[in-house]
N, C-alpha and C. Protein backbone atom coordinates (compact mmCIF):
# COMPACT_ATOMS: atom_id res chain seq x y z
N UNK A 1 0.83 -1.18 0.00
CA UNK A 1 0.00 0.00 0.00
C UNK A 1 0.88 1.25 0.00
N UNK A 2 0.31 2.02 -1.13
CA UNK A 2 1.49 3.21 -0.74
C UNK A 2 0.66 4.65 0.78
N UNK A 3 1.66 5.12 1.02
CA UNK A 3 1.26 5.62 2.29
C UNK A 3 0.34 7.53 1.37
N UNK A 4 -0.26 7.53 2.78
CA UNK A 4 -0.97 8.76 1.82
C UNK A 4 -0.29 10.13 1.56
N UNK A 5 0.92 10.02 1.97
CA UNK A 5 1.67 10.94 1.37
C UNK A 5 2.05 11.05 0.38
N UNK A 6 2.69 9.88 -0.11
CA UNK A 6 3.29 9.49 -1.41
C UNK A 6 1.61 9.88 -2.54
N UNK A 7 0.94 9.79 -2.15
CA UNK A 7 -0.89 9.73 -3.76
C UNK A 7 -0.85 10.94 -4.08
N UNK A 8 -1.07 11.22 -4.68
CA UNK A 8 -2.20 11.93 -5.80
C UNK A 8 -3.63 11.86 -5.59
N UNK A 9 -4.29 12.94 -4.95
CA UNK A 9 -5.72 12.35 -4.83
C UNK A 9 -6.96 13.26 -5.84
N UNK A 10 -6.24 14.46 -5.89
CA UNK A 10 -7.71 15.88 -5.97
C UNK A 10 -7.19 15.97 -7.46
N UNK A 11 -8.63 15.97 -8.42
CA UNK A 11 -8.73 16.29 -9.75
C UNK A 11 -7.87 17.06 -10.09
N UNK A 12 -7.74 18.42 -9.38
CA UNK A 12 -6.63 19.52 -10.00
C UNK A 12 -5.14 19.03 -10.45
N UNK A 13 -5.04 18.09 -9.31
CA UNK A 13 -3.66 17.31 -9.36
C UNK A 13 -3.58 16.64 -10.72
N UNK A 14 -3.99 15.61 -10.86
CA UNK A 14 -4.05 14.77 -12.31
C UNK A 14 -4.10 16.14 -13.05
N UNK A 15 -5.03 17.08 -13.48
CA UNK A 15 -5.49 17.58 -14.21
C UNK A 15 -3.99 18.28 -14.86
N UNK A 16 -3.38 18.84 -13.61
CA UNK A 16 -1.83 19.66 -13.66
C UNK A 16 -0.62 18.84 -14.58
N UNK A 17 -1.09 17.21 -14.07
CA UNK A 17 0.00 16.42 -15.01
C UNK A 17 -0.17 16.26 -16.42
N UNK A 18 -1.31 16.06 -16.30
CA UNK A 18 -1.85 15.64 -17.69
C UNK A 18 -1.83 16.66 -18.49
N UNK A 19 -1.90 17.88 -18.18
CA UNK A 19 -1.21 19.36 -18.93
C UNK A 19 -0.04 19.97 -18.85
N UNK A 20 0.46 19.51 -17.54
CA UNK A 20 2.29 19.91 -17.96
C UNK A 20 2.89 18.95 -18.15
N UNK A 21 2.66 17.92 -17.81
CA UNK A 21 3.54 16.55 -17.52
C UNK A 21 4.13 16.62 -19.00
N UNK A 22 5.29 15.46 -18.84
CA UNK A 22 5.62 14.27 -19.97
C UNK A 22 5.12 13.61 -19.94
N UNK A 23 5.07 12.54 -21.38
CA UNK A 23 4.83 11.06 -21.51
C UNK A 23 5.57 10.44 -21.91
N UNK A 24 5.43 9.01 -21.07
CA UNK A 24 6.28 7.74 -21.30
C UNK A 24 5.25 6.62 -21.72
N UNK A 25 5.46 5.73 -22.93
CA UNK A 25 4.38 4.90 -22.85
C UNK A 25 5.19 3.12 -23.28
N UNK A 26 4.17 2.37 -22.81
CA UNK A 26 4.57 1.22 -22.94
C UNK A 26 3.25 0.09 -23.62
N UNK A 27 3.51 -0.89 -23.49
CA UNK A 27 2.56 -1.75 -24.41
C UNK A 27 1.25 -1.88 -22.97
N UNK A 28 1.20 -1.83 -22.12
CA UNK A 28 0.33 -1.81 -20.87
C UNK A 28 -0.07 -0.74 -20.41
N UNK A 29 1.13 -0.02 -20.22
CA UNK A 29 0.83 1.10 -19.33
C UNK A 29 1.18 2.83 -20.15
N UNK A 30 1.52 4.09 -19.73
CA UNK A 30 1.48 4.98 -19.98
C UNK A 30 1.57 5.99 -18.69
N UNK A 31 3.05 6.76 -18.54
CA UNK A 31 3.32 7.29 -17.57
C UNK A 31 3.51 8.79 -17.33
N UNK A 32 2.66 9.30 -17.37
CA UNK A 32 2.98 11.38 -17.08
C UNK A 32 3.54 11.68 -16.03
N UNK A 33 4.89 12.70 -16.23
CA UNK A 33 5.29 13.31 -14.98
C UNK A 33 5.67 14.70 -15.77
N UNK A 34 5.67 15.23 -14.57
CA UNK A 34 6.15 16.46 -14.29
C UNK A 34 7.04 16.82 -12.78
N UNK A 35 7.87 18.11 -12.79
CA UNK A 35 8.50 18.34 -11.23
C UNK A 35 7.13 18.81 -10.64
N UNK A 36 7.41 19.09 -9.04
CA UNK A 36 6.47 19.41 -8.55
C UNK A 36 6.87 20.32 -7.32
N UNK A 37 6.35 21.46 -6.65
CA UNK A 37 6.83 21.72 -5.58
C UNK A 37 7.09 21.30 -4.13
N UNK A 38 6.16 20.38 -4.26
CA UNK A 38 6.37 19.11 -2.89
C UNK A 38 7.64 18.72 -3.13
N UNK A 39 8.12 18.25 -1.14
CA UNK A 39 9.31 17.43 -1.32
C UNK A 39 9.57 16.22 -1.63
N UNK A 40 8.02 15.33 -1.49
CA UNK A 40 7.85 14.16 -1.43
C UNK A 40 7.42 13.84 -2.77
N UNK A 41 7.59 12.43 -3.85
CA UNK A 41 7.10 12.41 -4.67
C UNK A 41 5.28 11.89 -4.41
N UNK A 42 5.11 11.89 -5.86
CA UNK A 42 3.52 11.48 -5.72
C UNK A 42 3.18 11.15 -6.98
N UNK A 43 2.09 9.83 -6.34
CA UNK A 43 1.95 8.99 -7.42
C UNK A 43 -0.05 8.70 -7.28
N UNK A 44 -0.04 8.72 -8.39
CA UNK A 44 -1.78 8.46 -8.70
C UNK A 44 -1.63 7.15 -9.82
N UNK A 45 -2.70 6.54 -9.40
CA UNK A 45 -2.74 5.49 -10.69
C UNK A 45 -4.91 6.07 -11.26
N UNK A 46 -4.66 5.47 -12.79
CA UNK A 46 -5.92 6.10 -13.31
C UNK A 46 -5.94 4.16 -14.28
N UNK A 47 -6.87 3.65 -14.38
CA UNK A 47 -8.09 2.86 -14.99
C UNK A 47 -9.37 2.86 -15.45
N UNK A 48 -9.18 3.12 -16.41
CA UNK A 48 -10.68 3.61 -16.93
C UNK A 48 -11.35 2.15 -17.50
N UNK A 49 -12.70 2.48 -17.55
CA UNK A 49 -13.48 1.39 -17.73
C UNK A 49 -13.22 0.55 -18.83
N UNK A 50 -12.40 1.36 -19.66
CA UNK A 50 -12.34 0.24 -21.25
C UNK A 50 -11.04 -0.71 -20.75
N UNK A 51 -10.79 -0.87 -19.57
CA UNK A 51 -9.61 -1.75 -18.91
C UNK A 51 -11.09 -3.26 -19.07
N UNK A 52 -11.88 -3.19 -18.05
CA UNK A 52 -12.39 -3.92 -18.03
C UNK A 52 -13.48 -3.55 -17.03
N UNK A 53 -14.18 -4.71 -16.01
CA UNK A 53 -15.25 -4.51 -15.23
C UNK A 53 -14.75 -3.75 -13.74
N UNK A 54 -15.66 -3.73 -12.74
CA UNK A 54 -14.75 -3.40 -11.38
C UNK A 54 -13.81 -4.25 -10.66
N UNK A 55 -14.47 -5.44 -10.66
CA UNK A 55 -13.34 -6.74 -10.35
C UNK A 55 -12.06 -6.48 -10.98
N UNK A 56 -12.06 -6.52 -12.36
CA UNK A 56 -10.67 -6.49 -13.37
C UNK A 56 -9.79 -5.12 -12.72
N UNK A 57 -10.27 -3.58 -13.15
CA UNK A 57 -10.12 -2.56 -13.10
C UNK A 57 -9.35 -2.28 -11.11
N UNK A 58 -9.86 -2.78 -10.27
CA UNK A 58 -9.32 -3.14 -8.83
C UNK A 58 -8.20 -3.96 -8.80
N UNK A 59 -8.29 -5.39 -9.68
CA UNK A 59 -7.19 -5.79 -9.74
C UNK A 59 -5.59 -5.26 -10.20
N UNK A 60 -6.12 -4.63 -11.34
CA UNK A 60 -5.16 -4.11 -12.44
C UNK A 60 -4.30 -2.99 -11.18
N UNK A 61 -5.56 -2.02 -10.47
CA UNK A 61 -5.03 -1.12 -9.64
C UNK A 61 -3.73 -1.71 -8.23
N UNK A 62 -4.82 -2.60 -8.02
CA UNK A 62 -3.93 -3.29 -6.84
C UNK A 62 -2.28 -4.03 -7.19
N UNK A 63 -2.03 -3.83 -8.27
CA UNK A 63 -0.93 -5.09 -8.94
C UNK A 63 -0.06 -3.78 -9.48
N UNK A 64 -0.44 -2.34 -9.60
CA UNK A 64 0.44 -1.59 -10.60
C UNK A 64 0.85 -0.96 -9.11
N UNK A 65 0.18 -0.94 -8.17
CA UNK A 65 0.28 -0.20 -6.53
C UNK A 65 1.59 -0.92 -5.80
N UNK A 66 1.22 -2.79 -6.26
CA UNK A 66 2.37 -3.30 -5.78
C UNK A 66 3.58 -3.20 -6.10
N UNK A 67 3.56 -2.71 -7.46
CA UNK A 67 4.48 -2.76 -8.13
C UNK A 67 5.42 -1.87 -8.24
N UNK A 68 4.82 -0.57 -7.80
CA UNK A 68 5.54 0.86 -7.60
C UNK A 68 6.20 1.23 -6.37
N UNK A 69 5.33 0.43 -5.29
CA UNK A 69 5.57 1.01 -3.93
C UNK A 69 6.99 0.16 -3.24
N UNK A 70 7.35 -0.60 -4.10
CA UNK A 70 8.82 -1.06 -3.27
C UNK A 70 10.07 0.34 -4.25
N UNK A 71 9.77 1.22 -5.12
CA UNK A 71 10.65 1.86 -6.06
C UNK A 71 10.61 3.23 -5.48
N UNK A 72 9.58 3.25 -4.91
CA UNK A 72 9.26 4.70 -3.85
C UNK A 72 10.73 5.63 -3.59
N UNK A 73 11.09 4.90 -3.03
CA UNK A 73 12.34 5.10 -1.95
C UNK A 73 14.01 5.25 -3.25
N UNK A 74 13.86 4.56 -4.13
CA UNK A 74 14.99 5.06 -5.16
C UNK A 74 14.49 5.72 -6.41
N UNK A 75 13.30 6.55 -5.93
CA UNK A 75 13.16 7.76 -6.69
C UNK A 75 13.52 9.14 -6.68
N UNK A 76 13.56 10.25 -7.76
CA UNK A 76 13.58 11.36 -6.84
C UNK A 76 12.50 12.01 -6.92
N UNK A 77 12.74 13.02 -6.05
CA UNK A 77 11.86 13.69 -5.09
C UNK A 77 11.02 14.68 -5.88
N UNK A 78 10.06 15.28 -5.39
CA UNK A 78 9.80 16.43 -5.87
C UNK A 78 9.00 16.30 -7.72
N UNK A 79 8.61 15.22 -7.97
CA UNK A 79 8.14 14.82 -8.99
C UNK A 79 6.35 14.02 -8.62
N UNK A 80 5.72 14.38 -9.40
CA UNK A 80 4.31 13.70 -9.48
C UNK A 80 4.30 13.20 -10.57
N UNK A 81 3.67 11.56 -10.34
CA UNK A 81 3.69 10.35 -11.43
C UNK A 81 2.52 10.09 -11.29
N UNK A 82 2.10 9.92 -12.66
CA UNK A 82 0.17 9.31 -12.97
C UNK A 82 0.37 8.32 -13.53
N UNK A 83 0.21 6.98 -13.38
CA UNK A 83 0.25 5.65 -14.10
C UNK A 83 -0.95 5.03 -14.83
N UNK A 84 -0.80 5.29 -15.83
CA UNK A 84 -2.78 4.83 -16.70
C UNK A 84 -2.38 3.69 -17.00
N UNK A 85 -3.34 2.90 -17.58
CA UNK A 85 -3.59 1.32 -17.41
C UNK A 85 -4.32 1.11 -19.11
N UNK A 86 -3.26 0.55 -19.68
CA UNK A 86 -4.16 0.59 -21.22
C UNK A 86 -5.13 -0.73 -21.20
N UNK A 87 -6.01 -0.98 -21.85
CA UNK A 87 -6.84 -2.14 -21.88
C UNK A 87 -6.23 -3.52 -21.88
N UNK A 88 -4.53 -3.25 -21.64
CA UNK A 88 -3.84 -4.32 -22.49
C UNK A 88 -3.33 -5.08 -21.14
N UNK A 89 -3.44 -4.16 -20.25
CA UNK A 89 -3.19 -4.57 -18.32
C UNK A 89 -3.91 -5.45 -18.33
N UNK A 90 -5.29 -5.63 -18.63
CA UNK A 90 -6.04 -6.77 -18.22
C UNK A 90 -5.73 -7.68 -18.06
N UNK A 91 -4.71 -8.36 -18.68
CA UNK A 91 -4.36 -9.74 -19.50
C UNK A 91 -3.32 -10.04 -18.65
N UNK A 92 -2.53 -9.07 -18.40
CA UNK A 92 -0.96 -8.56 -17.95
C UNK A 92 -0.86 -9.30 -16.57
N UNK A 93 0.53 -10.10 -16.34
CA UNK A 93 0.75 -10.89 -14.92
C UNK A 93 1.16 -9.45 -14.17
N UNK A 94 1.22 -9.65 -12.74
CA UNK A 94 2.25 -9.26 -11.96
C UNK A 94 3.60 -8.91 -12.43
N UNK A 95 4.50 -9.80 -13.03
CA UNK A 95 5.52 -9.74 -13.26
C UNK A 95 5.87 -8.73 -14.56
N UNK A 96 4.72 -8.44 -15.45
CA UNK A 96 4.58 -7.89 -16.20
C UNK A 96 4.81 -6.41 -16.28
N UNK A 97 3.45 -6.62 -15.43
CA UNK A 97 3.44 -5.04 -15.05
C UNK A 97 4.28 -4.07 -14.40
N UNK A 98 5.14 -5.37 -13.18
CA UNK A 98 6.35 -4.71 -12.46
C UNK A 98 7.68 -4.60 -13.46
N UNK A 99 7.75 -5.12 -14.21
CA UNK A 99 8.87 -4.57 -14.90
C UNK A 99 8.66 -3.90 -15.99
N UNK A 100 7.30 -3.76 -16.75
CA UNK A 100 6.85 -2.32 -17.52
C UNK A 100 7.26 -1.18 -16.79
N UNK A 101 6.83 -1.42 -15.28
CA UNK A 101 7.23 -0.01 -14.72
C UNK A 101 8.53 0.41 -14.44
N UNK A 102 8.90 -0.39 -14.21
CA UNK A 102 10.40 -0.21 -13.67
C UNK A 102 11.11 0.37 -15.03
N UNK A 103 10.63 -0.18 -15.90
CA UNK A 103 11.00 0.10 -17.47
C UNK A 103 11.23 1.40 -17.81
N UNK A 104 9.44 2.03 -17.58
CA UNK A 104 8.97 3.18 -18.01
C UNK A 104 9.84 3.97 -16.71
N UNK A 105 10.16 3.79 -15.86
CA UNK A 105 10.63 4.89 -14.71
C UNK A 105 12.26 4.98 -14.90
N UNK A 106 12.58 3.97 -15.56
CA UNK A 106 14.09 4.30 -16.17
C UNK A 106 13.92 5.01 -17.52
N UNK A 107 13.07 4.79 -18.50
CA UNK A 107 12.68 5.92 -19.53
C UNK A 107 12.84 6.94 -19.69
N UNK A 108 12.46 7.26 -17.94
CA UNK A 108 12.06 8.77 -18.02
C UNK A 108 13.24 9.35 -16.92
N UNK A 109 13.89 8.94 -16.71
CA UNK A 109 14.80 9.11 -15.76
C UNK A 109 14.37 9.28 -14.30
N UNK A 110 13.39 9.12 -14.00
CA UNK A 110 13.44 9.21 -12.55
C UNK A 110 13.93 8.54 -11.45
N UNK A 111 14.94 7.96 -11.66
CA UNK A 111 15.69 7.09 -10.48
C UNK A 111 16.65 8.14 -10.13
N UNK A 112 17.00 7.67 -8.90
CA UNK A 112 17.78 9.08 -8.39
C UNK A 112 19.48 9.03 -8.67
N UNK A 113 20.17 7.71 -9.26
CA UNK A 113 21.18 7.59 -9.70
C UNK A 113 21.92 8.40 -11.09
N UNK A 114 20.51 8.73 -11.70
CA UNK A 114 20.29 9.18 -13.18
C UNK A 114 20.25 10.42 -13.67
């Protein structure tokens, strides 16, 4: 679970990435960032219905959540990340999805070595 510092919760937020951000995209997923004035980073995940039903769409959420929240900590700071879920997650293992991301977060440089 990521802690509620680390989210993204209020429309304005998404709304800010999705108009200043970058994009990173992958065969599953699709990643916007931008810097941010917080010290802490922050992360929102988005699934929209053409993922699948609520069962599917919860899953997909719960598996991209697991997947981010051990990378937390060798990111840097001061950045907000929105993780969308293409219809193609559905299908997508665990293992999948965790190394799409890891993928897309070296893409874009956000590791703090980089």
């Amino acid at each position: 679970m990521i802690k509620k510092v680390y989210r993204l919760k209020k429309k304005y937020q998404f709304n800010y990435v999705y108009k200043v951000g970058k994009t990173v995209g992958g065969k599953n997923l699709v990643l916007y960032y931008c810097p941010s004035k917080n010290k802490n980073i922050k992360v929102g995940i988005s699934v929209s219905k053409k993922v699948g039903g609520a069962v599917v769409r919860n899953r997909t959420k719960r598996r991209i959540r697991e997947s981010i929240s051990p990378l937390l900590s060798k990111l840097k700071n001061n950045y907000n990340i929105i993780i969308v879920a293409k219809p193609a997650s559905a299908d997508a293992t665990f293992k999948t999805l965790s190394g799409e991301t890891d993928y897309l977060l070296k893409k874009a440089k956000l590791y703090m070595d980089e």
